[in-house]
Structures are given as structure tokens and as C-alpha cells.
C-alpha atoms as a PDB file:
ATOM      1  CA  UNK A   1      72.926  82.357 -40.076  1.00  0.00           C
ATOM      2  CA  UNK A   2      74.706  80.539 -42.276  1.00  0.00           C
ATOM      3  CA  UNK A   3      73.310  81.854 -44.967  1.00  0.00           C
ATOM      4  CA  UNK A   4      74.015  85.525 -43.797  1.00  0.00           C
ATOM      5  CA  UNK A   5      77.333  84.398 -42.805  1.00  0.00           C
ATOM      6  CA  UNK A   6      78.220  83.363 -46.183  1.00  0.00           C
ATOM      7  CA  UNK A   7      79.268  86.404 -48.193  1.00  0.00           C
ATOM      8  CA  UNK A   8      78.567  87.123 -51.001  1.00  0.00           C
ATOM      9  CA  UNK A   9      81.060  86.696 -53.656  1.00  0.00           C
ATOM     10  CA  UNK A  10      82.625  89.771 -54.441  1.00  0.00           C
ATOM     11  CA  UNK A  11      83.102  90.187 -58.371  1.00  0.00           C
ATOM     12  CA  UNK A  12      86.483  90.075 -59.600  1.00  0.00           C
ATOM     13  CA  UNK A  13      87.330  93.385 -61.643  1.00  0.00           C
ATOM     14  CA  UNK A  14      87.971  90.950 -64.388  1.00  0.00           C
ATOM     15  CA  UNK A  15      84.562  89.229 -64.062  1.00  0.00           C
ATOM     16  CA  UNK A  16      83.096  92.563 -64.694  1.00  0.00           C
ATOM     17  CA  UNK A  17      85.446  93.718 -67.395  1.00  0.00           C
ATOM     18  CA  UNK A  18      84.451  90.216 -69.469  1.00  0.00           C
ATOM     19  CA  UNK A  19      80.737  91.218 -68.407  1.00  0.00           C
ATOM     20  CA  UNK A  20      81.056  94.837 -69.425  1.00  0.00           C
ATOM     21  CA  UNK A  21      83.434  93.137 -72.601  1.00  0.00           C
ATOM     22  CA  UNK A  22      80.361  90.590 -73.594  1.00  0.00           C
ATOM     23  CA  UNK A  23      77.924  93.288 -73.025  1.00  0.00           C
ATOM     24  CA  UNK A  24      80.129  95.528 -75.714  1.00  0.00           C
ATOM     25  CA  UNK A  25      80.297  92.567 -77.952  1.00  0.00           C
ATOM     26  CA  UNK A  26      76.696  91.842 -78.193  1.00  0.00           C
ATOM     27  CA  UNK A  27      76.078  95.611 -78.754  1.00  0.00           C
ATOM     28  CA  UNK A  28      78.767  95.637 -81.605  1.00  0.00           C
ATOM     29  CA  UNK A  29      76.779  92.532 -82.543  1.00  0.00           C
ATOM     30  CA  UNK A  30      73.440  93.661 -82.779  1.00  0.00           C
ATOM     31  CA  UNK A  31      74.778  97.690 -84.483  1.00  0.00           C
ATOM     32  CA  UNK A  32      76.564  95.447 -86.808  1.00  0.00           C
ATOM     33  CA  UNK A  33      73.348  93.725 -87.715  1.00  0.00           C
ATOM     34  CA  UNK A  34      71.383  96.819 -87.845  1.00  0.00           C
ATOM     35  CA  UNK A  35      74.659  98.181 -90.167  1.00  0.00           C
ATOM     36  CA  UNK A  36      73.454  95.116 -91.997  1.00  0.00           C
ATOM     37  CA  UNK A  37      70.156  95.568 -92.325  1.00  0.00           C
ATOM     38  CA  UNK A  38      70.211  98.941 -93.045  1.00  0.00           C
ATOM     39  CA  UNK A  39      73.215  98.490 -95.599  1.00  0.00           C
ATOM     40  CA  UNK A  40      70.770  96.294 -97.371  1.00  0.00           C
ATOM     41  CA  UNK A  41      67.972  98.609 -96.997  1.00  0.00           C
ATOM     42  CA  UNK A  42      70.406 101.595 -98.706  1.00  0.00           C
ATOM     43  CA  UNK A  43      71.078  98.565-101.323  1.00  0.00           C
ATOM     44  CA  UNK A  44      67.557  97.977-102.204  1.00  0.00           C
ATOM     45  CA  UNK A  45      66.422 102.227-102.399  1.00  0.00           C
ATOM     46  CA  UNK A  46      69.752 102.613-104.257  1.00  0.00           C
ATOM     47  CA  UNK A  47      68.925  99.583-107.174  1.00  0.00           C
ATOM     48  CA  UNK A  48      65.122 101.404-106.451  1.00  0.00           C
ATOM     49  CA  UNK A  49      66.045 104.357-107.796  1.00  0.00           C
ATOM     50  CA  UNK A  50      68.601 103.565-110.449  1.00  0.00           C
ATOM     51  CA  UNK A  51      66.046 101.585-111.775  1.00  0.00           C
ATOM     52  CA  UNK A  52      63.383 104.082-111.997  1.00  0.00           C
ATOM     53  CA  UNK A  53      66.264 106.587-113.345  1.00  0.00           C
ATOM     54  CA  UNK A  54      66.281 104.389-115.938  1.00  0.00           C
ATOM     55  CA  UNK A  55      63.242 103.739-116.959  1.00  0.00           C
ATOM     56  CA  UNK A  56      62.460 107.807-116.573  1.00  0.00           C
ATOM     57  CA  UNK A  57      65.834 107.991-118.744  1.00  0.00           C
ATOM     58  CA  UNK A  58      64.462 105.132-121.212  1.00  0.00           C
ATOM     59  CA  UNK A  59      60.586 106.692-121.140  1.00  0.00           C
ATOM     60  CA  UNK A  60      62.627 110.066-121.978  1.00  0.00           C
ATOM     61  CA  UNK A  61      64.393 109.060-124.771  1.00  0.00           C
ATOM     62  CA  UNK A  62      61.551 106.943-126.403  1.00  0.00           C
ATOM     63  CA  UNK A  63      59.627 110.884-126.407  1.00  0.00           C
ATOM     64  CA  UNK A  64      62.656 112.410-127.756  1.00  0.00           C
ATOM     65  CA  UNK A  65      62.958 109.931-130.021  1.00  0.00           C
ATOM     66  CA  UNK A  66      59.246 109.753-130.733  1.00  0.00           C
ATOM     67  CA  UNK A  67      59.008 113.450-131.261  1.00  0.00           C
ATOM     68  CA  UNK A  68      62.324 113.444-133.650  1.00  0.00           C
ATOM     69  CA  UNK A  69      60.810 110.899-135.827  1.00  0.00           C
ATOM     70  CA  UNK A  70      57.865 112.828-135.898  1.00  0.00           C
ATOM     71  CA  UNK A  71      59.385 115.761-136.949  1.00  0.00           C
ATOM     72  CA  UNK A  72      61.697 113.979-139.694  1.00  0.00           C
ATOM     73  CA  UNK A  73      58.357 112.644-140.762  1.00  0.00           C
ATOM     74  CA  UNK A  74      56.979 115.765-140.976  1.00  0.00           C
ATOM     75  CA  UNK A  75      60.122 117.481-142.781  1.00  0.00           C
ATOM     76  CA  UNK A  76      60.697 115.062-145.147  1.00  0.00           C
ATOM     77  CA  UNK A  77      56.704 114.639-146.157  1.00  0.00           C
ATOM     78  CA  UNK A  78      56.979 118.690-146.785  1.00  0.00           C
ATOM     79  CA  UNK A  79      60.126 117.972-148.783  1.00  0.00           C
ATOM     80  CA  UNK A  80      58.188 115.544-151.172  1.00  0.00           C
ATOM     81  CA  UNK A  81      54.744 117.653-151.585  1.00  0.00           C
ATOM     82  CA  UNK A  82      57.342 120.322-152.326  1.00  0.00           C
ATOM     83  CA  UNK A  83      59.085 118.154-154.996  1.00  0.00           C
ATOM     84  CA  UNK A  84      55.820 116.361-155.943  1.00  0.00           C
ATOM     85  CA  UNK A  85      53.950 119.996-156.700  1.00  0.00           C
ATOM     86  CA  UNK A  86      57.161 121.106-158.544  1.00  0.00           C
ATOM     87  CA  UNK A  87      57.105 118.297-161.124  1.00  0.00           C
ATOM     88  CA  UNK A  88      53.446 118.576-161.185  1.00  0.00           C
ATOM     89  CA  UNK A  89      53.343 122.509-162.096  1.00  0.00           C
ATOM     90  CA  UNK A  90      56.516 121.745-164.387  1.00  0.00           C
ATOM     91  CA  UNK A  91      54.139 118.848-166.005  1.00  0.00           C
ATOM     92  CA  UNK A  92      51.408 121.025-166.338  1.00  0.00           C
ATOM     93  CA  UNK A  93      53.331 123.533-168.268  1.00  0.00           C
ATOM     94  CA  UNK A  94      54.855 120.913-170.732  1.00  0.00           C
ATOM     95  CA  UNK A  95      51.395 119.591-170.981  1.00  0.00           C
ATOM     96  CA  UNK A  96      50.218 122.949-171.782  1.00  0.00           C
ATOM     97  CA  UNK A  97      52.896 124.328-174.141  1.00  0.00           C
ATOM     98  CA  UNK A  98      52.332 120.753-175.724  1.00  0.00           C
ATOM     99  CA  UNK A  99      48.118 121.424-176.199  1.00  0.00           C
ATOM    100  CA  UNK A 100      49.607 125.039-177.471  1.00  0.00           C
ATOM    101  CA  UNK A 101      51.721 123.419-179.886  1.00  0.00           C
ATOM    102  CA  UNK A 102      48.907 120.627-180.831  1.00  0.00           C
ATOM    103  CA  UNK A 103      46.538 123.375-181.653  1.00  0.00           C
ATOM    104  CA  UNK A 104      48.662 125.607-183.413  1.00  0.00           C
ATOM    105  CA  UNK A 105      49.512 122.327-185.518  1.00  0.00           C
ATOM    106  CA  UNK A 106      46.221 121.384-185.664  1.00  0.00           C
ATOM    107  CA  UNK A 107      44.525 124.661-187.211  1.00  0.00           C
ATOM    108  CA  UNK A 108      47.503 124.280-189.668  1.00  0.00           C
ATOM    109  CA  UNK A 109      46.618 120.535-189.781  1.00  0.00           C
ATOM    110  CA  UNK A 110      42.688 121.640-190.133  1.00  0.00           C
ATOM    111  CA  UNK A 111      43.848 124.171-192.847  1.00  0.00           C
ATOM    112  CA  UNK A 112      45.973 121.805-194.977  1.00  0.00           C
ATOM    113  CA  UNK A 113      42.802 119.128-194.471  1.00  0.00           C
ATOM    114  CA  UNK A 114      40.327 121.529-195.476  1.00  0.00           C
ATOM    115  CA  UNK A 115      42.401 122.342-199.051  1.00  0.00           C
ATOM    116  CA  UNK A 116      43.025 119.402-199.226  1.00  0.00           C
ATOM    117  CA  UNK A 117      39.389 118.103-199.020  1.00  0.00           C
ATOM    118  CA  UNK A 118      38.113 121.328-201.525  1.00  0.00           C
ATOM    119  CA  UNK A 119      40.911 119.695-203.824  1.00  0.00           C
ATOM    120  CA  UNK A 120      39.959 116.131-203.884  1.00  0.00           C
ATOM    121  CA  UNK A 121      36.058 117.652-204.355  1.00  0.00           C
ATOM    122  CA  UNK A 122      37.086 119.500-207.212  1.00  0.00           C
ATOM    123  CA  UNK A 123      38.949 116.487-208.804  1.00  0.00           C
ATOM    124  CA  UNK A 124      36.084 114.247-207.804  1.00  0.00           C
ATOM    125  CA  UNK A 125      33.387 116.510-209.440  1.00  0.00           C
ATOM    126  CA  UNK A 126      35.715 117.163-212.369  1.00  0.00           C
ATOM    127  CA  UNK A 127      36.082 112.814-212.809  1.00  0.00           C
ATOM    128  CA  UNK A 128      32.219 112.563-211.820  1.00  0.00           C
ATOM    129  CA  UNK A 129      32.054 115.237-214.915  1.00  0.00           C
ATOM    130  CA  UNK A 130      34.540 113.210-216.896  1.00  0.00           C
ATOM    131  CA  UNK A 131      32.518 110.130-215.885  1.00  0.00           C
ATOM    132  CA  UNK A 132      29.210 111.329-217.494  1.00  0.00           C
ATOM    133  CA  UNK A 133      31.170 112.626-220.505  1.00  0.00           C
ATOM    134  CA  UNK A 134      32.718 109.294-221.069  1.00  0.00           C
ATOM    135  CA  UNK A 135      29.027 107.700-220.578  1.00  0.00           C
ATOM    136  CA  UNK A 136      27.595 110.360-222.889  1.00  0.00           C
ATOM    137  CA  UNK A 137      30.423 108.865-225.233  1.00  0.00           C
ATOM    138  CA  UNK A 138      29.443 105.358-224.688  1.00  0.00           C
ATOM    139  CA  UNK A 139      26.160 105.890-225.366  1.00  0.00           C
ATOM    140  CA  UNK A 140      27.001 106.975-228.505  1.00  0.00           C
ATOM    141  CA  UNK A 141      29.456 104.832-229.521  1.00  0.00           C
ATOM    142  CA  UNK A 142      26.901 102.096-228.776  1.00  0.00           C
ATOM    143  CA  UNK A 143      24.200 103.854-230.742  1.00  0.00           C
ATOM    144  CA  UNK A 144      26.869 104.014-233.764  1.00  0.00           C
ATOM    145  CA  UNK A 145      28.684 100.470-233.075  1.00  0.00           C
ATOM    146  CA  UNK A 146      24.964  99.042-233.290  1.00  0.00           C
ATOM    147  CA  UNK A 147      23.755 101.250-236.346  1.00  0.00           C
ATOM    148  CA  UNK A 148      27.360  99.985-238.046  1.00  0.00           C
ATOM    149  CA  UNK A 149      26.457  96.410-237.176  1.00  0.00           C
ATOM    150  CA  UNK A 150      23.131  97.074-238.660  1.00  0.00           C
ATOM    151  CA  UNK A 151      24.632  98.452-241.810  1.00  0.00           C
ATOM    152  CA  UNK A 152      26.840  95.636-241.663  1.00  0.00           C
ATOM    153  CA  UNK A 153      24.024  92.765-241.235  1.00  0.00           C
ATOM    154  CA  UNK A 154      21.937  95.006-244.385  1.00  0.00           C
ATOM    155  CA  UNK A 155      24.918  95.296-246.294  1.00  0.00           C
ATOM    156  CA  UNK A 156      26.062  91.635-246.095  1.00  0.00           C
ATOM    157  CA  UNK A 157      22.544  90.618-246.965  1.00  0.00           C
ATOM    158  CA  UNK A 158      22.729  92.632-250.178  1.00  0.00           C
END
């Protein structure tokens, strides 16, 4: 009996307010560490995805820039075949207007040459001519400077 005739303690409202109190508190406790934990979570997707933002951003640019310099490439390469066929064709026609004037000068050229050459033939043929005169003349001159001589040799003998 004396332990049914010992009552229970009743709580004190207090007891139960500083129970309901620490119950609160270790709920605040453990939301606040879930706050935590999910905060950190929401951290970690957030630096995730601004990451990967930039790298799509950074992947995006290196096309743009890819396909740009592609394109400028392209542009300017057109640009110099342009210019480079331009100075060619204008090259082409100096060359030929040159070959134009070259042969026009040349037939003149070939024309002057080929008087010229009839010239020098004719003067050649007239000094081979002159040539055979003058050994025609020699000839004789011999014949008489030897038959003098002989007169000479007789005539002194005498």
C-alpha cells in the first residue's frame, strides 16, 4: 500500500511548459539543421548550375567564335583570289600587249636584219670581187716585177 498510497507527482504546469518548451527547442533545432542542410544543398545545385551555365556559355562562344573565324577566313581568302586573279589577268594583258609589241618590233627587227644581211652580202661579194681583182693584179704585177728583174739581171750583165 504504500506504494499505492504514494501519489503520483502531479506535473507542475511549468514542468510541462519547459517540457513542451525543450520539445519546441529541439524541433527548432533539428528544422534549423535541415534549413542547414538543405541551404547547403540549394548552395551546391546553385554553384552546379552556374557552373554548367558557364561552361554552356564558354562552349557557346568558342562555336561563335569558331564559326566567325571561319567565316573571316573564308571572306578574306575570297578577297585575295579576287585580288590575286585581278593582278594575274592585268599581268597577262601587259604580258600580252608586251609579246604584241615584241613581235611587231621584231618583224621590223627581222626586216631591218634581213636588209641588212642582203647589204653586207652584196658588199662582201663586191670585196670577194675586189679581192680576186686585186689578186688578178698581183699576179701580174709579179709576172712584170719578175720579167723587170729579169731585164734588169740581162741588162746589168750586158
Amino acid at each position: 500500500m504504500e506504494a499505492s498510497s504514494r501519489k503520483q507527482p502531479v506535473p507542475k504546469p511549468t514542468d510541462r511548459m519547459m517540457e513542451a518548451l525543450a520539445t519546441l527547442a529541439a524541433l527548432l533545432d533539428r528544422t534549423i539543421n535541415e534549413v542547414k542542410v538543405l541551404d547547403a544543398d540549394l548552395q551546391k545545385r546553385i554553384t552546379d548550375a552556374v557552373q554548367k551555365k558557364e561552361e554552356a556559355i564558354r562552349a557557346e562562344t568558342a562555336q561563335q567564335l569558331e564559326a566567325q573565324r571561319r567565316e573571316l577566313n573564308n571572306e578574306l581568302t575570297r578577297r585575295f583570289e579576287a585580288e590575286l586573279h585581278s593582278a594575274l589577268d592585268s599581268l597577262r594583258a601587259d604580258f600580252e600587249t608586251e609579246r604584241e609589241r615584241w613581235s611587231t618590233e621584231s618583224g621590223v627587227e627581222r626586216e631591218r636584219l634581213h636588209v641588212e644581211r642582203e647589204r653586207l652580202n652584196k658588199e662582201l661579194q663586191l670585196a670577194g670581187n675586189t679581192a680576186s681583182e686585186l689578186q688578178v693584179e698581183r699576179s701580174k704585177l709579179t709576172s712584170e716585177l719578175q720579167r723587170v728583174r729579169e731585164e734588169s739581171a740581162a741588162e746589168i750583165s750586158r
